[in-house]
Protein backbone atom coordinates (compact mmCIF):
# COMPACT_ATOMS: atom_id res chain seq x y z
CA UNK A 1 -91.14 297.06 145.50
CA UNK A 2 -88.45 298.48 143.39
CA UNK A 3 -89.61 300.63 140.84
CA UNK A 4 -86.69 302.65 139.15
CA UNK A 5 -84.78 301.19 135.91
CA UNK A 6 -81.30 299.60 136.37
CA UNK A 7 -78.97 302.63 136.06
CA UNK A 8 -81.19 304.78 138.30
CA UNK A 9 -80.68 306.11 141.96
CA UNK A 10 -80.61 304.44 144.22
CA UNK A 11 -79.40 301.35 142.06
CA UNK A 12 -81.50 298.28 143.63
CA UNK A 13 -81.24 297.24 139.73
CA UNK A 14 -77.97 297.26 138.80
CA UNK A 15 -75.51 300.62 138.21
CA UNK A 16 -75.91 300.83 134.63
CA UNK A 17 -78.88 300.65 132.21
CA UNK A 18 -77.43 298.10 130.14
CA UNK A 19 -75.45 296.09 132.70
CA UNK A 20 -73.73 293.11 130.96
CA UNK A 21 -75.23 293.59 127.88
CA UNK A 22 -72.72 296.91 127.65
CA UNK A 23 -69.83 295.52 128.78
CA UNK A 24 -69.32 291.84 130.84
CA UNK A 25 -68.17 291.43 134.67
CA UNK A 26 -64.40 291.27 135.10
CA UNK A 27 -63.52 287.66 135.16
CA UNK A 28 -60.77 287.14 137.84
CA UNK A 29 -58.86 284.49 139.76
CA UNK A 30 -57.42 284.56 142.57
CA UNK A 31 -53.78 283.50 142.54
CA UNK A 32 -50.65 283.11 143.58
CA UNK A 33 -47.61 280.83 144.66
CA UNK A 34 -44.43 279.83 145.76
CA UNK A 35 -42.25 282.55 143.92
CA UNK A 36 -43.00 285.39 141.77
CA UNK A 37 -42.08 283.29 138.54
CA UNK A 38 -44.30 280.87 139.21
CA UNK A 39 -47.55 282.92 139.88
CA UNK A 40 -46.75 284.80 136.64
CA UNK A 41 -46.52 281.73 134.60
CA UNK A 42 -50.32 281.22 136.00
CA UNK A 43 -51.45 285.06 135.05
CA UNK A 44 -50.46 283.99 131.46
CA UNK A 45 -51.74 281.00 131.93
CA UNK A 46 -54.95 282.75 132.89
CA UNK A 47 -54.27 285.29 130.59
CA UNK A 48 -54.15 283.27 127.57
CA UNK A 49 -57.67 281.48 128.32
CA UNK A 50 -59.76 284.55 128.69
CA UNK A 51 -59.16 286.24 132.80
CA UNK A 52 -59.95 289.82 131.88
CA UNK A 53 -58.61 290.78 135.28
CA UNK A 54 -55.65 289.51 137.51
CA UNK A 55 -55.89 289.28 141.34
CA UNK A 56 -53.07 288.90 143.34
CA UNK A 57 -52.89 286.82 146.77
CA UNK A 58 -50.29 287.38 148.48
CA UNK A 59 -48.20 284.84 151.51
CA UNK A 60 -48.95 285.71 154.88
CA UNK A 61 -45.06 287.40 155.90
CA UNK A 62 -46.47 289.71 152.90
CA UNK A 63 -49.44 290.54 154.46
CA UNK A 64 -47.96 291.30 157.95
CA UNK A 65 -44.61 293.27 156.55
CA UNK A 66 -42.33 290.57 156.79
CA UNK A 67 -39.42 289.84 154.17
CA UNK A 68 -38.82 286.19 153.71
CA UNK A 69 -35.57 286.48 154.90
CA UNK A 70 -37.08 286.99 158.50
CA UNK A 71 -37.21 284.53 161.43
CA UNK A 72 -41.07 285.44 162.35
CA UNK A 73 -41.50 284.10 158.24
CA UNK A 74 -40.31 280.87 158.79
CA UNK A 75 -42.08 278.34 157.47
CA UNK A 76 -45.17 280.50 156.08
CA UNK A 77 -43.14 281.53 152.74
CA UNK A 78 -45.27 280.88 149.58
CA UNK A 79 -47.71 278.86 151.54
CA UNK A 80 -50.88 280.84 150.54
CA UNK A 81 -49.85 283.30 147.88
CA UNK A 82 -46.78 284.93 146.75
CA UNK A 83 -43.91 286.45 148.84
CA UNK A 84 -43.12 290.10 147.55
CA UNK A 85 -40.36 290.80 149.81
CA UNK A 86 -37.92 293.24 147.26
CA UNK A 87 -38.70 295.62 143.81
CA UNK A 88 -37.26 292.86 142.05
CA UNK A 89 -39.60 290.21 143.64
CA UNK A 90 -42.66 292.81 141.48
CA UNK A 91 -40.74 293.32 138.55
CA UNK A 92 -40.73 289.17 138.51
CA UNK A 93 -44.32 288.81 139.89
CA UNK A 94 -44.96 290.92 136.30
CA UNK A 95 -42.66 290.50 133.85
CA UNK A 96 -44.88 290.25 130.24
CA UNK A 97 -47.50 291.49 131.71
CA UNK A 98 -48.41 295.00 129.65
CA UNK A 99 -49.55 297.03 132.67
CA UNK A 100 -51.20 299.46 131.19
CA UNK A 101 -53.76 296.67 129.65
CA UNK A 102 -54.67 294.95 132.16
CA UNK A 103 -56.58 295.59 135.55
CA UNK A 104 -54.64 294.11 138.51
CA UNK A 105 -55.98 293.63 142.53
CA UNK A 106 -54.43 292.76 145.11
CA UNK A 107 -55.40 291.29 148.82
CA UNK A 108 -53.65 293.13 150.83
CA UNK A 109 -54.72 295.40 153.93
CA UNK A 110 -51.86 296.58 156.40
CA UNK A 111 -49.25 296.57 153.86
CA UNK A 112 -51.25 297.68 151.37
CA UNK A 113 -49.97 301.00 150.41
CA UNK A 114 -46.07 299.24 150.11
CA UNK A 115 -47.57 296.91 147.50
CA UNK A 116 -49.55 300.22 145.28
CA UNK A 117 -45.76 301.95 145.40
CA UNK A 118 -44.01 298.56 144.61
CA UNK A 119 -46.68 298.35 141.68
CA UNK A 120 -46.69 301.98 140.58
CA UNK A 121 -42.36 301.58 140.45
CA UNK A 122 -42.96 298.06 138.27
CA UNK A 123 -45.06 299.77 136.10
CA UNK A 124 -42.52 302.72 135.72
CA UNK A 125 -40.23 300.50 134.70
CA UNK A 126 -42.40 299.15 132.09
CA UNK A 127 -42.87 303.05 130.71
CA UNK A 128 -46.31 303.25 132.27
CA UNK A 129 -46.95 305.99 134.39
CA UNK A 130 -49.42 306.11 137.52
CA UNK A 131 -52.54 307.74 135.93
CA UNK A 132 -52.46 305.08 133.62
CA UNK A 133 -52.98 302.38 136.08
CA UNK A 134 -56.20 300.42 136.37
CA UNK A 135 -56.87 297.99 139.69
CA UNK A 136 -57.89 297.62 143.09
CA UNK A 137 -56.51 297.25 146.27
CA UNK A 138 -58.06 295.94 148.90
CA UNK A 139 -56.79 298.35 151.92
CA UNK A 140 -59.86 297.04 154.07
CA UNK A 141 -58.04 297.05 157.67
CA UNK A 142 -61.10 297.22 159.88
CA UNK A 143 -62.17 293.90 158.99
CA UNK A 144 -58.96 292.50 159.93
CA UNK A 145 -59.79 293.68 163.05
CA UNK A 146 -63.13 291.51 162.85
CA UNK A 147 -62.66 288.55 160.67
CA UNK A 148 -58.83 287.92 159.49
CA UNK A 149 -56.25 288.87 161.61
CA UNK A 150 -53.54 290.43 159.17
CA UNK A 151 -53.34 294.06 160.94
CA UNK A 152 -49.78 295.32 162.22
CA UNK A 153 -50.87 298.64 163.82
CA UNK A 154 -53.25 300.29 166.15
CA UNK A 155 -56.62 301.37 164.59
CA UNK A 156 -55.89 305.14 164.06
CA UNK A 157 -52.46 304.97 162.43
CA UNK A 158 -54.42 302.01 159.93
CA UNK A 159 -56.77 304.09 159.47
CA UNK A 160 -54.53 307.11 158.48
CA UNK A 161 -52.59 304.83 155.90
CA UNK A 162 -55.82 303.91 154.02
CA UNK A 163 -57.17 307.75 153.99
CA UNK A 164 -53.51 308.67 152.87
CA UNK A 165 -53.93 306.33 150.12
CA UNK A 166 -57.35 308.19 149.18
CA UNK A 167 -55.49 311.20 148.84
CA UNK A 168 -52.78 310.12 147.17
CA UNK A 169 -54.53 307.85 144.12
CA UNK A 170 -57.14 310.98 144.06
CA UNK A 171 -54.14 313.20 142.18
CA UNK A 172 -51.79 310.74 141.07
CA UNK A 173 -53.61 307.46 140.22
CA UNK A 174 -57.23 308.66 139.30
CA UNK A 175 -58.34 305.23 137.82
CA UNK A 176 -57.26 303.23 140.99
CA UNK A 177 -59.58 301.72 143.29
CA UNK A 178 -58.24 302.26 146.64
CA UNK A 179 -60.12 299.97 149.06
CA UNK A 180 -62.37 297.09 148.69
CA UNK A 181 -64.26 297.08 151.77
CA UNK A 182 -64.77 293.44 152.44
CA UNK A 183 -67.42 291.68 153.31
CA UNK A 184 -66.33 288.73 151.82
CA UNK A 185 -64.16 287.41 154.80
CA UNK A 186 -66.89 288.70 157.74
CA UNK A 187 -69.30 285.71 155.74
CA UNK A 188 -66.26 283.61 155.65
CA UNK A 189 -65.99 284.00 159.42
CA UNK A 190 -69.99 282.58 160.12
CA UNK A 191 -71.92 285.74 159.83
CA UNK A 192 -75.35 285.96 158.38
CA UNK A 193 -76.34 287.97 154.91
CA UNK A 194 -78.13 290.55 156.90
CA UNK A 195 -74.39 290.77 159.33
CA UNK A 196 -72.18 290.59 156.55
CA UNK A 197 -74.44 293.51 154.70
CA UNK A 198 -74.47 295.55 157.79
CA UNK A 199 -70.74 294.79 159.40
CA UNK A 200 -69.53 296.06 155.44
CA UNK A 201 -71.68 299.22 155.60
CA UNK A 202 -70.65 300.07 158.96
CA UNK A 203 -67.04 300.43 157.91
CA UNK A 204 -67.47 302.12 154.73
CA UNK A 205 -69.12 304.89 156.90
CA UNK A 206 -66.26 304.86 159.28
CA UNK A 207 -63.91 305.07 156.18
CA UNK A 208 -65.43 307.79 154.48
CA UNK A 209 -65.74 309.82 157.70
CA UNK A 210 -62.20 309.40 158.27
CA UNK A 211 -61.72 310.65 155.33
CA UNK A 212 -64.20 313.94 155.42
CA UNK A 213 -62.55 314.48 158.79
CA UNK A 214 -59.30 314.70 157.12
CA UNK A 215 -60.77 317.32 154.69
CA UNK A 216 -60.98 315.22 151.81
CA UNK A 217 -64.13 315.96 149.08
CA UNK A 218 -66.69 312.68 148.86
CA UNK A 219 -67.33 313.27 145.51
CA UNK A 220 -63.47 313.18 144.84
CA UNK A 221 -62.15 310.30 146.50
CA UNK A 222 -65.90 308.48 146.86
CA UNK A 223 -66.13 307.59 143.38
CA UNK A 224 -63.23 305.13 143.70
CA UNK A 225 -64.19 303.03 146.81
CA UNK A 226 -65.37 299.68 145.91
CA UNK A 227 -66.87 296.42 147.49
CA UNK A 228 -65.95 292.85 147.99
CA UNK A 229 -68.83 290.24 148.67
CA UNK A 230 -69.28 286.87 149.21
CA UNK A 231 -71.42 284.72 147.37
CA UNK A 232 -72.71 281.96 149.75
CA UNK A 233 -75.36 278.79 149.19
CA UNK A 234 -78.72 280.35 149.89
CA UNK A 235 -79.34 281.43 146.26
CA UNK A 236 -82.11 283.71 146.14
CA UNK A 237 -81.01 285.19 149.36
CA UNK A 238 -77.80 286.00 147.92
CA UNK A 239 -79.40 287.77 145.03
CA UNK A 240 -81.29 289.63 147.44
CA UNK A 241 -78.46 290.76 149.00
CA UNK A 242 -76.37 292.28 146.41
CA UNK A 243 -79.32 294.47 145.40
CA UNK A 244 -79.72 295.40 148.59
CA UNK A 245 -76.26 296.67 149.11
CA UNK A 246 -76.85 298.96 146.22
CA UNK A 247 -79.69 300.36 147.62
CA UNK A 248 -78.27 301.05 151.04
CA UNK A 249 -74.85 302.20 150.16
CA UNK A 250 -76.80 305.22 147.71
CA UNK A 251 -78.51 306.07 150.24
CA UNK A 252 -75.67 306.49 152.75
CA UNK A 253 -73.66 308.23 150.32
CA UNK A 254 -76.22 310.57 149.34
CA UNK A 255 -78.24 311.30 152.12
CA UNK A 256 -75.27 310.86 155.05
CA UNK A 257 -72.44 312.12 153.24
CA UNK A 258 -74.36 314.50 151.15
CA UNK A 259 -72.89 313.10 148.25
CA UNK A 260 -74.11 315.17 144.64
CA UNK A 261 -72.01 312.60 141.91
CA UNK A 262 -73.83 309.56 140.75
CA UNK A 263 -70.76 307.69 140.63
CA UNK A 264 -70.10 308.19 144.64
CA UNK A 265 -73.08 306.82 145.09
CA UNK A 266 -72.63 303.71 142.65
CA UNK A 267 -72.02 300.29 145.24
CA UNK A 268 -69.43 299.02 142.89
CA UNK A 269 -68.18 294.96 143.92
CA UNK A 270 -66.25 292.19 143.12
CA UNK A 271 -67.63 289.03 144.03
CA UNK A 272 -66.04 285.48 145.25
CA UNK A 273 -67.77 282.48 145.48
CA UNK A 274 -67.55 281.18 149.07
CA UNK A 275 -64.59 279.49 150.16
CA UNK A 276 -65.84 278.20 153.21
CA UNK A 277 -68.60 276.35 151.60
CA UNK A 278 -66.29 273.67 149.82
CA UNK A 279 -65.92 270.67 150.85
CA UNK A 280 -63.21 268.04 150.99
CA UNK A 281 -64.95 265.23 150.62
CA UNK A 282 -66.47 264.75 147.08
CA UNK A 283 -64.66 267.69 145.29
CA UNK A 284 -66.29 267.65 142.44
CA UNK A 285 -70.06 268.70 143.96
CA UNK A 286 -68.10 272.20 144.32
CA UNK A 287 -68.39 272.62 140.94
CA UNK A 288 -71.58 272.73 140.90
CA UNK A 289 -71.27 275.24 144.47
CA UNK A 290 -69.62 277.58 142.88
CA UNK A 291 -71.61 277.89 139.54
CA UNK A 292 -74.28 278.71 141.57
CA UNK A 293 -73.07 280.87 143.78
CA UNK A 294 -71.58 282.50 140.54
CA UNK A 295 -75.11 282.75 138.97
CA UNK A 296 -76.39 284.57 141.81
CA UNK A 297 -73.46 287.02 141.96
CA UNK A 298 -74.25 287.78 137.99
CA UNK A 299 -77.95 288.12 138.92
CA UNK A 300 -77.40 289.90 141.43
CA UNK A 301 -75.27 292.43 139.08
CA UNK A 302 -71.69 291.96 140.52
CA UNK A 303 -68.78 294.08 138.49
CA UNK A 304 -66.06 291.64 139.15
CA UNK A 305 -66.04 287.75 140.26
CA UNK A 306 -63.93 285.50 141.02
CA UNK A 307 -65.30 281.39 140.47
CA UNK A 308 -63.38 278.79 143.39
CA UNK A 309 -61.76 276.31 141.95
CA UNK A 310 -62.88 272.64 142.66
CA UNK A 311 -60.06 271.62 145.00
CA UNK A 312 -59.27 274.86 147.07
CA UNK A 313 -60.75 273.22 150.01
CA UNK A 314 -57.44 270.52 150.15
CA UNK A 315 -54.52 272.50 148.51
CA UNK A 316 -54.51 275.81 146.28
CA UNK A 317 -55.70 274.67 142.66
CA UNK A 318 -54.13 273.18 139.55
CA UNK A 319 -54.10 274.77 136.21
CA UNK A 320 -57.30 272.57 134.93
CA UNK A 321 -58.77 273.18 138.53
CA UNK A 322 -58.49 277.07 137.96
CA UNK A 323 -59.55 276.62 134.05
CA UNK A 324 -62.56 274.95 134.78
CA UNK A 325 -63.15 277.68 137.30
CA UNK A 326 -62.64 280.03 135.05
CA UNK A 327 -64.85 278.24 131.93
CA UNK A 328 -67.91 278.60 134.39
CA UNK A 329 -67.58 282.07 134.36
CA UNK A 330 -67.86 282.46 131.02
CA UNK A 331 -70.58 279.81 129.96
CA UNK A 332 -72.61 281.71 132.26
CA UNK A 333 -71.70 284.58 130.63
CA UNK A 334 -71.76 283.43 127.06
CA UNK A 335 -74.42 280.56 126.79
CA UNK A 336 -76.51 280.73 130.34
CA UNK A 337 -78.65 284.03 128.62
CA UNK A 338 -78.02 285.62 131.92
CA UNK A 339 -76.54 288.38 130.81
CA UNK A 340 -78.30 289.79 127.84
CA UNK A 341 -80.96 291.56 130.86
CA UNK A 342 -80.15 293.34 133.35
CA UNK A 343 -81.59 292.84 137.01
CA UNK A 344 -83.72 289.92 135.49
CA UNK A 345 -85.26 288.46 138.91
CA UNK A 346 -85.95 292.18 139.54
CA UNK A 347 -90.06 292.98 140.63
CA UNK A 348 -90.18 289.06 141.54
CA UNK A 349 -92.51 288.84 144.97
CA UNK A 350 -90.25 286.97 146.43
CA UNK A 351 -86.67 288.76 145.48
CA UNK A 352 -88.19 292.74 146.44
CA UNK A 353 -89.30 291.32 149.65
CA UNK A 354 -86.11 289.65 150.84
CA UNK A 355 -84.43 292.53 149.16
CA UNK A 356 -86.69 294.66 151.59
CA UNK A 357 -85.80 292.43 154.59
CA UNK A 358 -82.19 292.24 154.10
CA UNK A 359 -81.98 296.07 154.14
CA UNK A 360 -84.08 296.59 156.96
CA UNK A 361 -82.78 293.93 159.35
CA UNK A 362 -79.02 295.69 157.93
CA UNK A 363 -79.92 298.67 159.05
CA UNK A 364 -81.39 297.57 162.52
CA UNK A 365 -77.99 295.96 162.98
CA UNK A 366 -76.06 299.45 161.63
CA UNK A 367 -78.17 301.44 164.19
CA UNK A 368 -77.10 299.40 167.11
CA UNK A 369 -73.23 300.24 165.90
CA UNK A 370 -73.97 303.71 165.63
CA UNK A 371 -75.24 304.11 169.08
CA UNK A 372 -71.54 302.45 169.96
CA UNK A 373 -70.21 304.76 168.56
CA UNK A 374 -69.27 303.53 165.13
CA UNK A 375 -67.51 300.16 163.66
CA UNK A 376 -64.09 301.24 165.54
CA UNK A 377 -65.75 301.42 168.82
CA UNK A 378 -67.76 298.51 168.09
CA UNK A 379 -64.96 296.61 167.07
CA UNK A 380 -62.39 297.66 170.17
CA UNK A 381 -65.33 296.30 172.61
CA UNK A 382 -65.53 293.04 170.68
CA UNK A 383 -69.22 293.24 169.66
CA UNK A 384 -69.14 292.77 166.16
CA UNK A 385 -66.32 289.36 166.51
CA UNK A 386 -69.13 288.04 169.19
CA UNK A 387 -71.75 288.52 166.66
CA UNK A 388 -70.37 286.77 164.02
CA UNK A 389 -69.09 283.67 166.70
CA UNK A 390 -72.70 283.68 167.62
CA UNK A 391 -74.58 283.31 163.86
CA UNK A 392 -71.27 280.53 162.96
CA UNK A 393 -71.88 278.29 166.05
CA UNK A 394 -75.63 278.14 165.05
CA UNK A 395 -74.83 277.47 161.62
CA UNK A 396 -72.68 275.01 162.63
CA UNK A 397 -75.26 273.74 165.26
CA UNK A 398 -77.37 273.55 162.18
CA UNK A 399 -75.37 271.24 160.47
CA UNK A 400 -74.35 268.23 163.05
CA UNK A 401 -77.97 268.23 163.34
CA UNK A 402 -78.79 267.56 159.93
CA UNK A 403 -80.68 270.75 159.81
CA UNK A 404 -78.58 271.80 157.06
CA UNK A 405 -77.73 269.35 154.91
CA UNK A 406 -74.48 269.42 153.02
CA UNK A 407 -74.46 267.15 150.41
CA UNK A 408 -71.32 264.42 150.93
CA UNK A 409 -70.73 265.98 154.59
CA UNK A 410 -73.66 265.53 156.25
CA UNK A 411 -75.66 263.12 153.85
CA UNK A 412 -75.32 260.90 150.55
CA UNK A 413 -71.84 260.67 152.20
CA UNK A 414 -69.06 257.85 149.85
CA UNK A 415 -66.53 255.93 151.41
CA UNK A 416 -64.64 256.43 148.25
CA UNK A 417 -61.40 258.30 148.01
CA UNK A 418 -61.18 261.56 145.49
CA UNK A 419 -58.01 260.46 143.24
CA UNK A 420 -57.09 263.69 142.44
CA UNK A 421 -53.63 265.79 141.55
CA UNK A 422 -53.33 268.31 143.99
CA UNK A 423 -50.78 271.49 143.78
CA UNK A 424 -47.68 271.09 146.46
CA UNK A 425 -45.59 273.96 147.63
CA UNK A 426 -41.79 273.98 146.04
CA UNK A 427 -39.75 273.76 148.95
CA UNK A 428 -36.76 274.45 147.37
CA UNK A 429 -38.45 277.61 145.60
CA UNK A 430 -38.96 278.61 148.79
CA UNK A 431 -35.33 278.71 149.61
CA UNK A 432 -34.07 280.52 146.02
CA UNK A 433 -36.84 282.94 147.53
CA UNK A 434 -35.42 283.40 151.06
CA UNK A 435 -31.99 283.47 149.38
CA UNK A 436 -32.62 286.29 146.81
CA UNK A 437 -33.92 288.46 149.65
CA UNK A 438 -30.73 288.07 151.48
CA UNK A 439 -28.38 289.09 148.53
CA UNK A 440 -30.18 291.54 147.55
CA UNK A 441 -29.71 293.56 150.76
CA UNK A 442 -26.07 292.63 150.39
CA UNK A 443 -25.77 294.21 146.96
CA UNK A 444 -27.58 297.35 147.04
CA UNK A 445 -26.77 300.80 148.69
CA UNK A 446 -27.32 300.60 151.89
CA UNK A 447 -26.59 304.12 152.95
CA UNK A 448 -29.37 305.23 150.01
CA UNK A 449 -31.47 302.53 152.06
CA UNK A 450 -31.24 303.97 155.61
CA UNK A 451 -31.27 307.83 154.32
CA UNK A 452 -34.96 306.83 152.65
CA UNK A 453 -35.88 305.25 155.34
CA UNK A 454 -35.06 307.80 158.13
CA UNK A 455 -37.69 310.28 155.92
CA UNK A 456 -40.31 307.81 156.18
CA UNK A 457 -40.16 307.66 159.90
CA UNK A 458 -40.02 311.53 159.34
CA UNK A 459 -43.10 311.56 157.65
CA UNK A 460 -45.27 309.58 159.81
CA UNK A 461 -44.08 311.20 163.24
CA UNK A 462 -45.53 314.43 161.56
CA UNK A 463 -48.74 313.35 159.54
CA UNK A 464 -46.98 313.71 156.30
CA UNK A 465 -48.81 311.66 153.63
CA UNK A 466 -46.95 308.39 153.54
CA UNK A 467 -47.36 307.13 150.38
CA UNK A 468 -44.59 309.48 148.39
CA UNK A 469 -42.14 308.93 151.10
CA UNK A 470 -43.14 304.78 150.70
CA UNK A 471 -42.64 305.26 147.30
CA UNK A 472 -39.39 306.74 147.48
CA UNK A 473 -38.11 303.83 149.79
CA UNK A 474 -39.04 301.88 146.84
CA UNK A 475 -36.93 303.63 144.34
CA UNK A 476 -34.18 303.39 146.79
CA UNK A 477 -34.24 299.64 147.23
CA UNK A 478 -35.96 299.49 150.83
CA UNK A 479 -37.73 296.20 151.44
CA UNK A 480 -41.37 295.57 152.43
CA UNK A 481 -40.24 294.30 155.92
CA UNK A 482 -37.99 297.39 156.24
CA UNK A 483 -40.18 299.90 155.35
CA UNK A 484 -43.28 297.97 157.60
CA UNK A 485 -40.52 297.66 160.32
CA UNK A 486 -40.31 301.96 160.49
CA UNK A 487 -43.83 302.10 160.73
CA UNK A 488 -43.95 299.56 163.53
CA UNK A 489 -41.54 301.53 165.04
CA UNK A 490 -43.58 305.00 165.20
CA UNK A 491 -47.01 303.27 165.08
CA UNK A 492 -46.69 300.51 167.08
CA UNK A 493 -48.60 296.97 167.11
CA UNK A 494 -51.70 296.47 167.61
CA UNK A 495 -52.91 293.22 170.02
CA UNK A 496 -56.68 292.13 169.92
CA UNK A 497 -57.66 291.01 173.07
CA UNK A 498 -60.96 288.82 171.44
């Protein structure tokens, strides 16, 4: 049983002594749209009814370094999140927005370190400078690899960009967080609590020893890594869980990585509520899902979190859709009692054993990726994507055999129709998009362009750190597809064969 107080090594109980009764969770949602205007009308929207933290989702050209402009974007522009093709596509995405106020992150893993220099230039503009900055990037390729699919390059060069972003925020953007290591979208993809702990864990270690082996001090750029979890349906479990990430990730820090800084050992995480557990059919029961899952995130002593919104499972949500959301949050927060003690289902029987079980059958499942070699290796021979295939066809078997009931799905199903507004993409916002990207090529320097360019393929045919030459494409104009397009070029792509 856990005995320490909540601010104590290794953490089971939370990472400060006071948790929420110090300071609250960031409140986030998730958003973004057809253009950049329109997702920053809905981060003042947000804004304006409480969000204390803006996160960013970005369309899928975005993700895999394509402008909009492109052929191999057709069709997927604004679909599910906002393009950011050009500097002036940022500067749009956060015009109003004071910067230096207000904490931003941002889904994004291959491209990731073009959208921190597209943000650091935006928030130049604004007369905020780097170390100023406060956010989070998500820079998680390895479970790309596993669970999503949005890698461009081969393993190593990846895994260069995200230890060259370490480096980089370490002297020039100390407050950043510069990954969220995900295990939000491994649960998403069918794994178990136990796989989604241990898949996580596995690639932090393989992060932070790419780092070491790079020659970069733990305690420097280990007190900015960060965690993204899922909360899922099975309440107490989930609770469970989040402790016992805590408690693991200390340990691996200190006692692995001989880590000597509290903070570096501190499992810091945002928390979603889980997408893949709405339904379409009664929409309104996930409302009650997510306040739930919420609950157990806040129990279970989550930083950030991020509340679904009631419709996500048929389109991405309305204003009220995303304000109810967001209202959960805080009546939980602000009526619920929750928060005024910290770790408050701590030294329950029940929660310290299945916190004991989670991190034991997490670490069984570490071990066996260890003796592969490590989560690269495991994930190159395709063990970890079987795993997680395996636990979501027995969920799944679980649930056309009524072993798993899901209310409206499975049982107390209704014949009648939800009669409810949903959010539709703005085809012709789509094309103003597609047609700034092209003029703005047109009008720019183009001979500035290709010089900046030509020193970033410099820089990564000689294990340069990329991110000042990135950000100096920036400055210059380059595009997101451009600048993705040299690294392509020098890195090559990478193609999963599972």
């Amino acid at each position: 049983m856990s005995r320490e107080e909540p601010g104590q090594f290794p953490f089971t109980r939370g990472i400060y002594p006071e948790m929420y009764k110090q300071r609250l969770w960031t409140m986030r949602q998730y958003a973004g749209f057809t253009t950049a205007e329109e997702s920053n009308k809905r981060y003042r929207y947000l804004l304006n009814h409480g969000v204390s933290g803006l996160s960013v989702a970005f369309d899928l050209p975005t993700q895999i370094g394509y402008d909009s402009d492109h052929e191999m974007a057709l069709d997927e522009v604004g679909k599910v999140g906002v393009p950011i093709s050009t500097p002036d596509d940022m500067v749009r995405l956060f015009k109003n927005i004071p910067l230096e106020s207000v904490s931003t992150s941002m889904t994004i893993n291959a491209t990731a370190a073009i959208l921190l220099a597209l943000y650091i230039i935006t928030a130049e503009k604004q007369g905020v400078s780097a170390d100023k900055l406060n956010g989070t990037i998500q820079n998680d390729i390895l479970k790309e690899y596993i669970a999503r699919g949005t890698y461009i390059y081969p393993p190593g060069p990846s895994l260069r960009i995200v230890t060259d972003i370490f480096d980089f925020c370490s002297n020039h953007v100390p407050n950043w967080n510069t990954i969220s290591i995900s295990g939000y979208h491994i649960r998403e993809a069918g794994s178990t609590a136990a796989q989604e702990l241990a898949f996580t864990l596995a690639n932090g270690i393989a992060y932070v020893q790419a780092a070491i082996d790079k020659g970069l001090d733990v305690d420097t750029f280990g007190k900015r890594l960060s965690f993204f979890f899922n909360s899922h349906n099975d309440f107490l479990t989930e609770v469970a869980k989040f402790r016992a990430a805590r408690r693991m990730w200390a340990k691996i820090m200190k006692e692995r990585f001989g880590a000597t800084k509290e903070k570096t050992m501190m499992c810091r995480f945002h928390t979603q509520t889980g997408g893949s557990t709405l339904t379409a059919q009664q929409i309104d029961n996930n409302v009650v899902r997510t306040t739930i899952q919420a609950m157990s995130a806040v129990l279970g002593g989550t930083q950030s979190l991020h509340t679904n919104s009631r419709d996500e499972a048929l389109a991405l949500p309305t204003d009220a859709a995303a304000k109810l959301a967001l209202r959960t949050q805080q009546i939980i927060a602000h009526e619920s009692g929750i928060a005024n003690h910290p770790d408050p289902l701590g030294g329950s029987y029940l929660i310290e054993k299945l916190t004991d079980q989670l991190e034991a059958e997490a670490n069984a499942i570490i071990a066996d990726i260890e003796a592969m070699g490590g989560a690269v290796e495991a994930i190159d021979k395709g063990w970890i994507q079987n795993e997680i295939s395996r636990s979501a066809y027995e969920y799944q078997i679980k649930i056309d055999t009524n072993e798993q009931i899901i209310v409206g799905v499975n049982k107390y199903e209704s014949d009648e129709e939800d009669e409810t507004e949903l959010l539709s993409i703005n085809q012709e916002a789509v094309e103003v998009q597609k047609k700034r990207v092209v003029d703005f090529k047109i009008k720019r320097n183009n001979d500035h362009v290709q010089n900046r360019l030509n020193d970033l393929q410099s820089a990564a045919a000689n294990e340069e750190n990329l991110m000042p030459a990135i950000i100096e494409c920036v400055k210059h104009d380059c595009t997101l597809g451009e600048i993705a397009d040299i690294l392509r070029a020098v890195f090559g792509e990478y193609n999963s064969s599972f």
